[in-house]
N, C-alpha and C. Protein backbone atom coordinates (compact mmCIF):
# COMPACT_ATOMS: atom_id res chain seq x y z
N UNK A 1 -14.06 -0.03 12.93
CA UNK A 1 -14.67 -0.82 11.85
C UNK A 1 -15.53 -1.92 12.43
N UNK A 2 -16.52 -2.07 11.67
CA UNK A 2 -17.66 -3.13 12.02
C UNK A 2 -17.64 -4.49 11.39
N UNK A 3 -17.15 -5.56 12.12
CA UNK A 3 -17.68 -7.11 11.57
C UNK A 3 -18.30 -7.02 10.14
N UNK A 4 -19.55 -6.58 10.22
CA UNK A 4 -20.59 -6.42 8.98
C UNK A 4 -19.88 -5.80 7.68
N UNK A 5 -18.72 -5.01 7.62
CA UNK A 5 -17.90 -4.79 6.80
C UNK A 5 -16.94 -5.60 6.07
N UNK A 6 -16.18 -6.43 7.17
CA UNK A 6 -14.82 -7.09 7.13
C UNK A 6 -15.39 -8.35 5.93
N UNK A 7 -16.76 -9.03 6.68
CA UNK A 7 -17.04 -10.37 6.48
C UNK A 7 -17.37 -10.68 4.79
N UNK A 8 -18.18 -9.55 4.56
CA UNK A 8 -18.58 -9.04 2.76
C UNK A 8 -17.56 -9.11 1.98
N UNK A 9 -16.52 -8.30 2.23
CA UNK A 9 -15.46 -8.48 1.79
C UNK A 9 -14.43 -9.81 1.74
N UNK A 10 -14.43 -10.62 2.73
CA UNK A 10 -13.43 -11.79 2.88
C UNK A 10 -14.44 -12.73 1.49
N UNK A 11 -16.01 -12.50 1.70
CA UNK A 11 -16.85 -13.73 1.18
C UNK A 11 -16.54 -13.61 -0.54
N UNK A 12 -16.40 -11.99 -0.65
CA UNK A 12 -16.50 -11.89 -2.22
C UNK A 12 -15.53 -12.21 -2.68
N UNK A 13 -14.15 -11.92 -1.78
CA UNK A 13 -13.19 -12.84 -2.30
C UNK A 13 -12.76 -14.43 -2.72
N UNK A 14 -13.63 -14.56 -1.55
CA UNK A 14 -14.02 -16.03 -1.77
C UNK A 14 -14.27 -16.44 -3.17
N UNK A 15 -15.22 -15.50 -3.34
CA UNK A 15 -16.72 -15.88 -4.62
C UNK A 15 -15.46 -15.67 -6.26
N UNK A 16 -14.63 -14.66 -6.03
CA UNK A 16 -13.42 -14.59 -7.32
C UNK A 16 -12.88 -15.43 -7.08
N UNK A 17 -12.10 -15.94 -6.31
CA UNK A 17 -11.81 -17.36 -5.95
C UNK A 17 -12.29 -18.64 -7.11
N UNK A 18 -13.20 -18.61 -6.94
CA UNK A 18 -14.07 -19.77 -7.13
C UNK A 18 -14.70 -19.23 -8.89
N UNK A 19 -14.98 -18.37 -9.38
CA UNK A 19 -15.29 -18.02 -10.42
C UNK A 19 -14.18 -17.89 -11.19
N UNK A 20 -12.48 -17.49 -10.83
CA UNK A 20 -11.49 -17.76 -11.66
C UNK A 20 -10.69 -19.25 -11.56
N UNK A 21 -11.25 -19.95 -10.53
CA UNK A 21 -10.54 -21.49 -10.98
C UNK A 21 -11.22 -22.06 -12.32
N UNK A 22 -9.80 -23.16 -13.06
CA UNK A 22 -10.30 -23.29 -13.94
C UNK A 22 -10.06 -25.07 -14.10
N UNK A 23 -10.12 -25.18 -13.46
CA UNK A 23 -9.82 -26.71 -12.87
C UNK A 23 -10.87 -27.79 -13.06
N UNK A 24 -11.27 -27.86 -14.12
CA UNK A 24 -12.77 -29.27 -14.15
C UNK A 24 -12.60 -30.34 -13.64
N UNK A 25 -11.44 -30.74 -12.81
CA UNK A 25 -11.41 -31.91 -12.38
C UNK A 25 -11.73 -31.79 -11.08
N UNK A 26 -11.33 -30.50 -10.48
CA UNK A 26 -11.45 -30.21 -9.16
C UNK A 26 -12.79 -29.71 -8.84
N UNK A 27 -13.35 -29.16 -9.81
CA UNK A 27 -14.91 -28.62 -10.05
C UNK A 27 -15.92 -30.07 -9.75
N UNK A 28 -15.19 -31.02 -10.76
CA UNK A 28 -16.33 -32.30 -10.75
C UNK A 28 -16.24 -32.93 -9.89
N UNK A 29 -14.90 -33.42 -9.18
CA UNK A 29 -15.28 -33.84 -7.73
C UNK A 29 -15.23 -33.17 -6.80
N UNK A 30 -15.42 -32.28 -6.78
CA UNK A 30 -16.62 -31.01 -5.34
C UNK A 30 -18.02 -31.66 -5.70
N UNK A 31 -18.32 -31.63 -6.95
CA UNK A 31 -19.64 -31.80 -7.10
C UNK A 31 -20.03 -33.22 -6.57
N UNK A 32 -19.47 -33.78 -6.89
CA UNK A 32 -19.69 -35.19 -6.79
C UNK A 32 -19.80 -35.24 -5.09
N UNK A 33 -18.62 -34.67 -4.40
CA UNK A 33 -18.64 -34.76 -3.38
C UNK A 33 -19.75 -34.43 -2.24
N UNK A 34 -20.55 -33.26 -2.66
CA UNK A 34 -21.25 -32.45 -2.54
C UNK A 34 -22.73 -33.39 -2.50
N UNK A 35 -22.63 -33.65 -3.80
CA UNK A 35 -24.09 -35.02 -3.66
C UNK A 35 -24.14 -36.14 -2.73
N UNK A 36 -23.14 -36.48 -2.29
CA UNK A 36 -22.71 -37.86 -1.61
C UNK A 36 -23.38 -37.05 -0.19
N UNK A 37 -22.75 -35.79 0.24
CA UNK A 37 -23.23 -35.39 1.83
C UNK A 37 -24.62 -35.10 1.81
N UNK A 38 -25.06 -35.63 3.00
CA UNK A 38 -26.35 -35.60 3.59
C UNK A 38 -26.35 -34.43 3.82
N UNK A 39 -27.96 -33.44 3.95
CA UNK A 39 -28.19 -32.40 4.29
C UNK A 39 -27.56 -32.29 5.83
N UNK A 40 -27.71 -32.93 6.56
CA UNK A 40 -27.11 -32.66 7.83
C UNK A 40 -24.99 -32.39 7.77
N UNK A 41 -24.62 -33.22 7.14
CA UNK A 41 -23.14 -32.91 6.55
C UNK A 41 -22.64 -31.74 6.19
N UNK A 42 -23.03 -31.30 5.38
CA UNK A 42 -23.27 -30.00 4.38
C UNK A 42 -23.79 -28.85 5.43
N UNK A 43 -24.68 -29.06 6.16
CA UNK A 43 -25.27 -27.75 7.18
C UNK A 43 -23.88 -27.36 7.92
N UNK A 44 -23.12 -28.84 8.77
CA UNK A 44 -22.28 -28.14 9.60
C UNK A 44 -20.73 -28.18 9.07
N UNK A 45 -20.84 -28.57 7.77
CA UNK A 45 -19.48 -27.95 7.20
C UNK A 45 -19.44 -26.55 6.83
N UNK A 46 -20.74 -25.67 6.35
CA UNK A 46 -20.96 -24.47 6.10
C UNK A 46 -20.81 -23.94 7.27
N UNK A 47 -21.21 -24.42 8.11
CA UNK A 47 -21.52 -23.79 10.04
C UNK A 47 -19.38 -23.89 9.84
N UNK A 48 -19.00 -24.30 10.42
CA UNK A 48 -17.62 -24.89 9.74
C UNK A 48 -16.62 -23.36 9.39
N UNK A 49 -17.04 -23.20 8.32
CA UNK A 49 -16.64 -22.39 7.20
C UNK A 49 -16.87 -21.07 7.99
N UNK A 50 -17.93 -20.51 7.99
CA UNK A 50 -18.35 -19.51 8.66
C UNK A 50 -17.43 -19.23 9.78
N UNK A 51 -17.71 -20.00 10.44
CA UNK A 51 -16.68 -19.53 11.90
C UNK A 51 -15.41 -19.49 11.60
N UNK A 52 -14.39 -20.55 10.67
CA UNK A 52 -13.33 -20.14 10.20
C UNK A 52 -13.25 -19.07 9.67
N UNK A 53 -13.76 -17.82 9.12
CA UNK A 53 -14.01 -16.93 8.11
C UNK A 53 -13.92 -16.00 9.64
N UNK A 54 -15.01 -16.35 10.42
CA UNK A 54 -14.52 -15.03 11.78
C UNK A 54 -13.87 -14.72 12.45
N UNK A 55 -13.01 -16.00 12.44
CA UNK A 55 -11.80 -15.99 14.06
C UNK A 55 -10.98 -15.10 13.17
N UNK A 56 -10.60 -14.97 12.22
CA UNK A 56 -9.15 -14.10 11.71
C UNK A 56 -9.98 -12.46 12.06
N UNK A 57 -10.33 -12.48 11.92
CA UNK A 57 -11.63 -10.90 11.84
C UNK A 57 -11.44 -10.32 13.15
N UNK A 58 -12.25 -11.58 14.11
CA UNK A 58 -11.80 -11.06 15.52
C UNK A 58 -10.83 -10.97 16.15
N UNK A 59 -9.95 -11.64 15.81
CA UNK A 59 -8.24 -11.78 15.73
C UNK A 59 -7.99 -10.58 16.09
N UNK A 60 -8.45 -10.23 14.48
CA UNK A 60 -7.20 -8.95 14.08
C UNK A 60 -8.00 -7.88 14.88
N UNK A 61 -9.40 -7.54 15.21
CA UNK A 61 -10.49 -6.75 16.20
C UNK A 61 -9.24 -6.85 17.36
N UNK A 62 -8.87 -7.92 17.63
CA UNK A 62 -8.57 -7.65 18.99
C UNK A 62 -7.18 -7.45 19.63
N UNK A 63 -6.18 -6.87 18.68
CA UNK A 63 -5.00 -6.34 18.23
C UNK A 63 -4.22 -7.30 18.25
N UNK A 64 -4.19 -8.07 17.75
CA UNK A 64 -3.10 -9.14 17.35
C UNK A 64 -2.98 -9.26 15.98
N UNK A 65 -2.68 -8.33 15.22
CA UNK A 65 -2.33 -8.24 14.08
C UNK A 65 -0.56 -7.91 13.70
N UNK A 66 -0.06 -8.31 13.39
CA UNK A 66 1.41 -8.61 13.29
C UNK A 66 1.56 -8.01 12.06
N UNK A 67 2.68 -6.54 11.65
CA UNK A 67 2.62 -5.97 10.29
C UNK A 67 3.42 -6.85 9.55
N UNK A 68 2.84 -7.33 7.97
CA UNK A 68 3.43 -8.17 7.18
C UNK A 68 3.83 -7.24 6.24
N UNK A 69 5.17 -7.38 5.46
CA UNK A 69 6.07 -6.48 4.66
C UNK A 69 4.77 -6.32 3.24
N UNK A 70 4.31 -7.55 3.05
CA UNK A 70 3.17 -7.42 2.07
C UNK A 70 2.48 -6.32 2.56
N UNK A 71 1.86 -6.01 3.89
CA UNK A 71 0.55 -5.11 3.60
C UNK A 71 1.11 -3.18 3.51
N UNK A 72 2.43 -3.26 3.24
CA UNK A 72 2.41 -2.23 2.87
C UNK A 72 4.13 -2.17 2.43
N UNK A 73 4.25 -3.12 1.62
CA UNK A 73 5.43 -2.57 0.52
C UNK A 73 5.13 -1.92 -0.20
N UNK A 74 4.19 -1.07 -1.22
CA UNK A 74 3.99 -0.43 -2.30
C UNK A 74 4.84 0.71 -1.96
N UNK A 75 4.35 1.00 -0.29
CA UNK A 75 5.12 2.33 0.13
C UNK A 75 6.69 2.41 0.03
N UNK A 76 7.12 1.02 0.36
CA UNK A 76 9.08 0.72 -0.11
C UNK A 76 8.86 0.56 -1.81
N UNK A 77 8.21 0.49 -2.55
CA UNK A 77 8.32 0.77 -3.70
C UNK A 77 8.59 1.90 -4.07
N UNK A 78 7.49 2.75 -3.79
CA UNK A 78 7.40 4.15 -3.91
C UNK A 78 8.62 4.63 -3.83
N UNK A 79 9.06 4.84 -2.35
CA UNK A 79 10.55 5.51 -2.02
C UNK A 79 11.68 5.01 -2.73
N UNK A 80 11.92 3.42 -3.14
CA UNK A 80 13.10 2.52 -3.82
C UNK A 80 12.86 3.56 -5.17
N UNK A 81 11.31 4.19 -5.77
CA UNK A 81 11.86 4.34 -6.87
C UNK A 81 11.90 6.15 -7.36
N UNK A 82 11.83 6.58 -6.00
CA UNK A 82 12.53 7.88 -6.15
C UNK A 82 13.89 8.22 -6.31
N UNK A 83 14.82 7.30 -5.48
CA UNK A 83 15.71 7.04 -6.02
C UNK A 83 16.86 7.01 -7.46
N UNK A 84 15.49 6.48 -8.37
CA UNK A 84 15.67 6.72 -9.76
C UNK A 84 15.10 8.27 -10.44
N UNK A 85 13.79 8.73 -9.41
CA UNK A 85 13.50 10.04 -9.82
C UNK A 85 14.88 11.18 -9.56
N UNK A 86 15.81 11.02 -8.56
CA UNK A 86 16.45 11.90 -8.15
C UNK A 86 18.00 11.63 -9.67
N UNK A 87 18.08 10.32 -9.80
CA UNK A 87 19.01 9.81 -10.87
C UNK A 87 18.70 10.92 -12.23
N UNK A 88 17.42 10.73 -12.78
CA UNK A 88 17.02 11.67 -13.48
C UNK A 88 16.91 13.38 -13.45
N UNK A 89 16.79 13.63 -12.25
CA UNK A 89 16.78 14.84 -11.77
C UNK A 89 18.30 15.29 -12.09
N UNK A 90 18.85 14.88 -12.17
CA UNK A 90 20.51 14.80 -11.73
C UNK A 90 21.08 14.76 -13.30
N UNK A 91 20.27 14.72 -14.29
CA UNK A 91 20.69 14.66 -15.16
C UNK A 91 19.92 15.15 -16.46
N UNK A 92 20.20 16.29 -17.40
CA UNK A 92 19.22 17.10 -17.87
C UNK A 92 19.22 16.75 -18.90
N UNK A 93 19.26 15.63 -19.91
CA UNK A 93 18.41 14.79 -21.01
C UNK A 93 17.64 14.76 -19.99
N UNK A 94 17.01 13.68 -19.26
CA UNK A 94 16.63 12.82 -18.90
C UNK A 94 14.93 14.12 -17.56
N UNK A 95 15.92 15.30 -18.24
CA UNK A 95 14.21 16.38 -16.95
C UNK A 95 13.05 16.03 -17.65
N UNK A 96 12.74 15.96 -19.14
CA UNK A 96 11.81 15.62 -19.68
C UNK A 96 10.97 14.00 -18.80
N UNK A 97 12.18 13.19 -18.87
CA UNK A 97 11.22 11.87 -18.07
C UNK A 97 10.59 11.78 -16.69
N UNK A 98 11.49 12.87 -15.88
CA UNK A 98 11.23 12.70 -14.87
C UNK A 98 10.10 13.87 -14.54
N UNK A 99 9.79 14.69 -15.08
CA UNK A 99 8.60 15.49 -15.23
C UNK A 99 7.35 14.65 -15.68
N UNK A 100 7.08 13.89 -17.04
CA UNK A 100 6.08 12.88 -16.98
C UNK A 100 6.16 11.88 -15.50
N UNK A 101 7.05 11.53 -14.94
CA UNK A 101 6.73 10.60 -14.35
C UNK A 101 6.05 11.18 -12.92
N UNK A 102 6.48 12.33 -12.66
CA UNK A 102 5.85 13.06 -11.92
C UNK A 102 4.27 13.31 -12.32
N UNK A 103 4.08 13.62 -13.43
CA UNK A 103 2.58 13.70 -13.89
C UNK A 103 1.69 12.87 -13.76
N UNK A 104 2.50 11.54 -13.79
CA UNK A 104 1.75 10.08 -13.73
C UNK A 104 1.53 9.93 -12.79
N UNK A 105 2.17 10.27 -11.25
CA UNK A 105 2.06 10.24 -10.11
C UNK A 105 0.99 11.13 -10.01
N UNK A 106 0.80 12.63 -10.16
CA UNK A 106 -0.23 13.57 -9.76
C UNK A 106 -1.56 13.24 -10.48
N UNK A 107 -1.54 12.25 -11.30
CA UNK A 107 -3.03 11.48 -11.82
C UNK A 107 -3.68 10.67 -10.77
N UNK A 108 -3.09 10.16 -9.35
CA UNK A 108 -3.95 10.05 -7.96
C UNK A 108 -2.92 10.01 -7.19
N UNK A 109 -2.52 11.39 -6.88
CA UNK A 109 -1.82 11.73 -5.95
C UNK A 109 -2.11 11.49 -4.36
N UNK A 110 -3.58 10.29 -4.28
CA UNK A 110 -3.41 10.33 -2.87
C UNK A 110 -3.93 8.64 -2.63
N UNK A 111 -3.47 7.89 -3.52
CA UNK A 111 -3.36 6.14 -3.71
C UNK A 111 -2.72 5.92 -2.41
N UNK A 112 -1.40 6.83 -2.06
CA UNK A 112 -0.47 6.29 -1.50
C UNK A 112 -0.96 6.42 0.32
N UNK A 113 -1.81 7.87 0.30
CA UNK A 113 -2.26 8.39 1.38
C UNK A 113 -3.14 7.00 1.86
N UNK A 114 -3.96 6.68 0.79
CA UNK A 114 -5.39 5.93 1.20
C UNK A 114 -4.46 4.47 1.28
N UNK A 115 -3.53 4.14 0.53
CA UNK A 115 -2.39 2.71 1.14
C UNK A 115 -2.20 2.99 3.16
N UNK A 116 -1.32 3.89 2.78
CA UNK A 116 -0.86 3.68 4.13
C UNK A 116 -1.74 4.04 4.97
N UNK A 117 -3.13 4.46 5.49
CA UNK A 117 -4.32 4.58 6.17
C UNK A 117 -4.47 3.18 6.10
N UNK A 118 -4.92 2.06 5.19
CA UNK A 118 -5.56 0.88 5.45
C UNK A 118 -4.70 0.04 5.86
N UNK A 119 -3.23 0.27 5.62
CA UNK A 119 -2.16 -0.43 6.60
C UNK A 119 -2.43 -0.38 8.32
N UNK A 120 -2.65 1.67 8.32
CA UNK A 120 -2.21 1.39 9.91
C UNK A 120 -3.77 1.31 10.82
N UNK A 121 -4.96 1.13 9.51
CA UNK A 121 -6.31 0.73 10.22
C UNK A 121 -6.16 -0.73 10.68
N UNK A 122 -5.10 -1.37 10.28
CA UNK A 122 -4.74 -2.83 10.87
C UNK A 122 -4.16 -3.03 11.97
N UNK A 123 -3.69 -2.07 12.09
CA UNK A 123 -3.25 -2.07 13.85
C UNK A 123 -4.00 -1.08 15.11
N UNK A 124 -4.24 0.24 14.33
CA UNK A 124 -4.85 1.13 15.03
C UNK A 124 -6.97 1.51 14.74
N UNK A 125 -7.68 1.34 15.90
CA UNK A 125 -8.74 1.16 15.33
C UNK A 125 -9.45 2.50 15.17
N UNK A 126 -8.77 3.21 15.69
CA UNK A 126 -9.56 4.88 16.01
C UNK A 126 -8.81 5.92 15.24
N UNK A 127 -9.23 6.95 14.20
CA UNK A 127 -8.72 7.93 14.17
C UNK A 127 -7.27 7.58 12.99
N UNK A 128 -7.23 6.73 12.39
CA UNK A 128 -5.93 6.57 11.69
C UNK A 128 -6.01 7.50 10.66
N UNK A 129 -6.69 8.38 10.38
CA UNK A 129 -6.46 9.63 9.70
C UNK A 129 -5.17 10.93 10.47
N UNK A 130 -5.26 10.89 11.81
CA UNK A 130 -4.44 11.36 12.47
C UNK A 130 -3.33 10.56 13.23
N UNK A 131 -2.89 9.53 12.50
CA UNK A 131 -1.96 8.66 12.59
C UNK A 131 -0.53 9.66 12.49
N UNK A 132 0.56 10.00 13.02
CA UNK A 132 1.64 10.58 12.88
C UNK A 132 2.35 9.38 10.99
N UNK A 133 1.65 8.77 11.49
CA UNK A 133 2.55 7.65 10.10
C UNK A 133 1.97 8.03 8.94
N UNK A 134 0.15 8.09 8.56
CA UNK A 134 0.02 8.15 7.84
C UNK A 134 0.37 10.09 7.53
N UNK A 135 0.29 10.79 8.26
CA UNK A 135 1.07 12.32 8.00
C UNK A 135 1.82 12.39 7.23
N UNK A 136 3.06 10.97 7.59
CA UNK A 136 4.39 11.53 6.83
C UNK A 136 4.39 10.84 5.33
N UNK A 137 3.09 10.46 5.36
CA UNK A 137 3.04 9.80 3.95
C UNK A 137 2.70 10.84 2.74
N UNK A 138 1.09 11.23 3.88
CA UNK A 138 0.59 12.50 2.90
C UNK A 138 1.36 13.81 2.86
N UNK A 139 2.34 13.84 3.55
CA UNK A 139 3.44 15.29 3.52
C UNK A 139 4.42 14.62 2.03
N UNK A 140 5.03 13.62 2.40
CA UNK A 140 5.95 12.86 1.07
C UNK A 140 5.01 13.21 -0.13
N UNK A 141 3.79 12.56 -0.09
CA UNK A 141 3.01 12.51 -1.17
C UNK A 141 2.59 14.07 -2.05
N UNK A 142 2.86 14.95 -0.66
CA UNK A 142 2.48 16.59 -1.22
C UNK A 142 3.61 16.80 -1.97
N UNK A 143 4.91 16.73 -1.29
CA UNK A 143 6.17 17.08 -1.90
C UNK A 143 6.55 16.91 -3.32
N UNK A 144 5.99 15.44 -3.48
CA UNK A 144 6.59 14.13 -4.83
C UNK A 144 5.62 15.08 -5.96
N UNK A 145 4.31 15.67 -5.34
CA UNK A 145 3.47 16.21 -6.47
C UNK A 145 3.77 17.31 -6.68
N UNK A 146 4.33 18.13 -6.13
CA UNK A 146 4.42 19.62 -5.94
C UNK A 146 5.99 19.96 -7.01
N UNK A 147 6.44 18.61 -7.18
CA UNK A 147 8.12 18.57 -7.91
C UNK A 147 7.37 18.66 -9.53
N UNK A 148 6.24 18.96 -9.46
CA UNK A 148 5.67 19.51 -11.26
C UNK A 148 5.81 20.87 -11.49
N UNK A 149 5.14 21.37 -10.47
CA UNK A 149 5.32 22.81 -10.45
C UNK A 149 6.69 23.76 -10.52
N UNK A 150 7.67 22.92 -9.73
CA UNK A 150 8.79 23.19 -9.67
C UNK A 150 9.41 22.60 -11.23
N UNK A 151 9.02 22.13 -11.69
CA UNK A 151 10.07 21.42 -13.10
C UNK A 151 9.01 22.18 -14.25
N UNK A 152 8.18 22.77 -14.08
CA UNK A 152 7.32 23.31 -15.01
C UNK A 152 7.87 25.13 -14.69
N UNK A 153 8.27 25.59 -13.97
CA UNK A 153 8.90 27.03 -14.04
C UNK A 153 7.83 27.72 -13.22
N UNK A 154 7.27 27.03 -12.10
CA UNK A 154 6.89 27.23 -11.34
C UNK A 154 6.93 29.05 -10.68
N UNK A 155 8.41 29.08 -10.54
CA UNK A 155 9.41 29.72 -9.82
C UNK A 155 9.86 30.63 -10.56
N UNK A 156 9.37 31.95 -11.00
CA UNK A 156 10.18 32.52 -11.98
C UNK A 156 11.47 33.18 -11.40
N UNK A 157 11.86 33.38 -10.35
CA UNK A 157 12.84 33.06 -9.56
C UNK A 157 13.99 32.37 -10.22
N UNK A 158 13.43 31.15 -10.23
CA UNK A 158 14.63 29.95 -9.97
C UNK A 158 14.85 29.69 -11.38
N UNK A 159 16.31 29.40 -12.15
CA UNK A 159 16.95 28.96 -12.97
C UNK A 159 16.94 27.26 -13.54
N UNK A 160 17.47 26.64 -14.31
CA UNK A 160 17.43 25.81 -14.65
C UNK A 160 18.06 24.83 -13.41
N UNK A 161 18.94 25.16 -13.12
CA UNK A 161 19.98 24.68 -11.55
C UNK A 161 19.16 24.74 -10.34
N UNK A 162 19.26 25.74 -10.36
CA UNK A 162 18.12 25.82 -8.88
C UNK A 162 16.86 25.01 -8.93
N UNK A 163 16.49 24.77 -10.21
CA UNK A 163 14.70 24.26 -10.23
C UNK A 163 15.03 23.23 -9.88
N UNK A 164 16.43 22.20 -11.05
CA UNK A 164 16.55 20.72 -10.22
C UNK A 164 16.83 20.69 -8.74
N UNK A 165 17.77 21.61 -8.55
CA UNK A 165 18.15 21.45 -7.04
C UNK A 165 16.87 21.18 -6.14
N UNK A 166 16.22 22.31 -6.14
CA UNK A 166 15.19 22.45 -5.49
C UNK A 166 14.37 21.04 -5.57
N UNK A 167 13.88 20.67 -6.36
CA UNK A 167 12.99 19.27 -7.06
C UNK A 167 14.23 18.20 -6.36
N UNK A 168 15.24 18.27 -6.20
CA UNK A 168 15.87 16.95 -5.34
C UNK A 168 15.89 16.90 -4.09
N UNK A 169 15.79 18.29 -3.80
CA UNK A 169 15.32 18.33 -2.30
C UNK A 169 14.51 17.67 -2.10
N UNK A 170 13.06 18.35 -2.31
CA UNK A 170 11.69 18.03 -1.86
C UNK A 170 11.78 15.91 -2.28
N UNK A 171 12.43 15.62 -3.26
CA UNK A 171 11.98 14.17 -3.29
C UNK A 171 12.98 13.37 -2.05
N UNK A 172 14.06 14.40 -1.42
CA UNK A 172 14.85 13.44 -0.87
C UNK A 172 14.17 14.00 0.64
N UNK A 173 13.33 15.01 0.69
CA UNK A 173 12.64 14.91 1.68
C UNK A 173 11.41 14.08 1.89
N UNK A 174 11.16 13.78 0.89
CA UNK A 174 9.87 13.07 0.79
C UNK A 174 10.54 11.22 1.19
N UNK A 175 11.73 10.97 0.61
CA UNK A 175 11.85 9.57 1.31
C UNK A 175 12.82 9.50 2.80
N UNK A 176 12.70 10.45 3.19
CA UNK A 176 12.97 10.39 4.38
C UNK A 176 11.84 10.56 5.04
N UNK A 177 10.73 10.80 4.96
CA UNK A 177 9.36 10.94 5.51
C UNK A 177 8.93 9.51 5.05
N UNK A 178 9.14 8.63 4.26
CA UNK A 178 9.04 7.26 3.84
C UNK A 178 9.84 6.90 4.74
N UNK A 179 10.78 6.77 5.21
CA UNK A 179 11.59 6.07 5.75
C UNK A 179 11.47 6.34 7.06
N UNK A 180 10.80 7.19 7.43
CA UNK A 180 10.04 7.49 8.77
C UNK A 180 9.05 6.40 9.09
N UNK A 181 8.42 6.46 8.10
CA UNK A 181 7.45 5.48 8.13
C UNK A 181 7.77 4.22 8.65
N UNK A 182 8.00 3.49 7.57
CA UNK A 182 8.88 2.40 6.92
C UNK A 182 9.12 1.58 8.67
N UNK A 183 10.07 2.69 9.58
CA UNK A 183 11.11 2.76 10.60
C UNK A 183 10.15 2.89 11.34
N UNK A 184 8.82 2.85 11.75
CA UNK A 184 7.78 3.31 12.78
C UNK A 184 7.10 2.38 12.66
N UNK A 185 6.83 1.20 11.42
CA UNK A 185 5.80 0.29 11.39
C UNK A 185 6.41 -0.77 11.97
N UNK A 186 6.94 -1.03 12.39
CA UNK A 186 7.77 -2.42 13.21
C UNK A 186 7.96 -3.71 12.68
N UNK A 187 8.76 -3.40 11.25
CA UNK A 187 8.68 -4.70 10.51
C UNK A 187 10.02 -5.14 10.31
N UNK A 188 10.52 -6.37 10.53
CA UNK A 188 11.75 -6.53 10.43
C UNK A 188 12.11 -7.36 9.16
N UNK A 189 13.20 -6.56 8.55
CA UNK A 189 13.30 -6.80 7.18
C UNK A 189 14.40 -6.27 6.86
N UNK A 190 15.42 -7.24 6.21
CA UNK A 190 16.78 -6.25 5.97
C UNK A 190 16.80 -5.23 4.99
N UNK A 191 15.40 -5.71 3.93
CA UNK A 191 15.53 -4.16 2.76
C UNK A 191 14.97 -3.12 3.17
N UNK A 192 14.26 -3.29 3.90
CA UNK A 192 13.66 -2.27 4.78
C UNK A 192 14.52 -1.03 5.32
N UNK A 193 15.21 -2.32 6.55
CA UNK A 193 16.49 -1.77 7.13
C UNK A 193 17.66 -0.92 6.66
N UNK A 194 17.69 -1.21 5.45
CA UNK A 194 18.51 -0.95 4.12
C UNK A 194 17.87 0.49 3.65
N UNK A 195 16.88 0.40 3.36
CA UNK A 195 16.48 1.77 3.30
C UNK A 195 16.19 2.98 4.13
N UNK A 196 15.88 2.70 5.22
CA UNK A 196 16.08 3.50 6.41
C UNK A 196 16.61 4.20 6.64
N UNK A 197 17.97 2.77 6.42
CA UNK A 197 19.97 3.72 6.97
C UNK A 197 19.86 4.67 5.70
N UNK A 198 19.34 4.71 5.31
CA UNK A 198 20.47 5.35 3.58
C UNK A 198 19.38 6.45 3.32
N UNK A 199 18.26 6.48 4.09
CA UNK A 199 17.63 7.83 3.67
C UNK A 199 16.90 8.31 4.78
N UNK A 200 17.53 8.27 6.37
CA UNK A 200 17.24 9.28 7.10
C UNK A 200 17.94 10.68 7.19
């Protein structure tokens, strides 16, 4: 990844920043403040700004990026709430819900793929498409979608028993391929840890 990328992005955030405060007090004395500095003031507080805005950039360019549980919990979401998919699975009122919720998932079945890629583009700069980590995401992610087909009679084979069976497999294979993950990104965290033990 190129500087010329990173920097667009940090600025526009900036720019929402500043377009959702709603603060007129804090608005009017910027302004105020703003008039008081001399053009020379103002040049090298922007000069200032700028370079604060690059050192994190080159920072992270230059592998010192430390994984934060933020830049990729969605993925411990995900798996925490298969958990509840397998609860449902396990219980036949309840195949009807867990078939929509599967559907809702196969409406962008690959959010999770393109998550965990921009996680491990934070540590790795080459090639994180062939990341072993992000693999076991998009293998989970095949599985979690593929449990439609299987709950839709996929299988003319397989029985009402067998279809759940089968469909608890594939999701309890799929968070153990999460928990592969999870266990490979080097983050120390007891819920983490917690999930790991309980679904390798």
């Amino acid at each position: 990844m190129k500087l010329s990328y990173i920097l667009p992005a940090l600025l526009s955030s900036s720019i929402c920043e500043a377009f959702t405060s709603t603060n007129t007090a804090t608005s009017t004395s910027t302004t105020q403040l703003q008039a008081q500095m001399g053009r020379r003031e103002m040049v090298a507080a922007a000069a200032f700004s700028a370079s604060a805005l690059l050192v994190p950039v080159e920072a992270a360019f230059a592998g010192e990026y430390v994984p934060k549980i933020r830049d990729m919990e969605q993925i411990y979401f995900l798996g925490a709430s298969l958990d509840k998919l397998v609860a449902k699975l396990g219980d036949p009122s309840q195949l009807e819900s867990a078939l929509s919720g599967v559907k809702a998932f196969n409406k962008d079945p690959n959010f999770y793929n393109g998550y965990a890629k921009n996680f491990i583009l934070k540590t790795v700069k080459n090639n994180a498409d062939n990341d072993p980590r992000v693999g076991y995401i998009k293998q989970a992610s095949t599985l979690i979608g593929s449990i439609e087909s299987v709950l839709q009679g996929g299988d003319a084979l397989m029985n009402e028993k067998t279809t759940t069976k089968e469909a608890v497999a594939r999701v309890k294979k799929a968070q153990a391929l999460i928990a592969k993950f999870i266990d490979e990104c080097g983050i120390q965290d007891e819920k983490l840890a917690a999930y790991v033990k309980s679904h390798k």
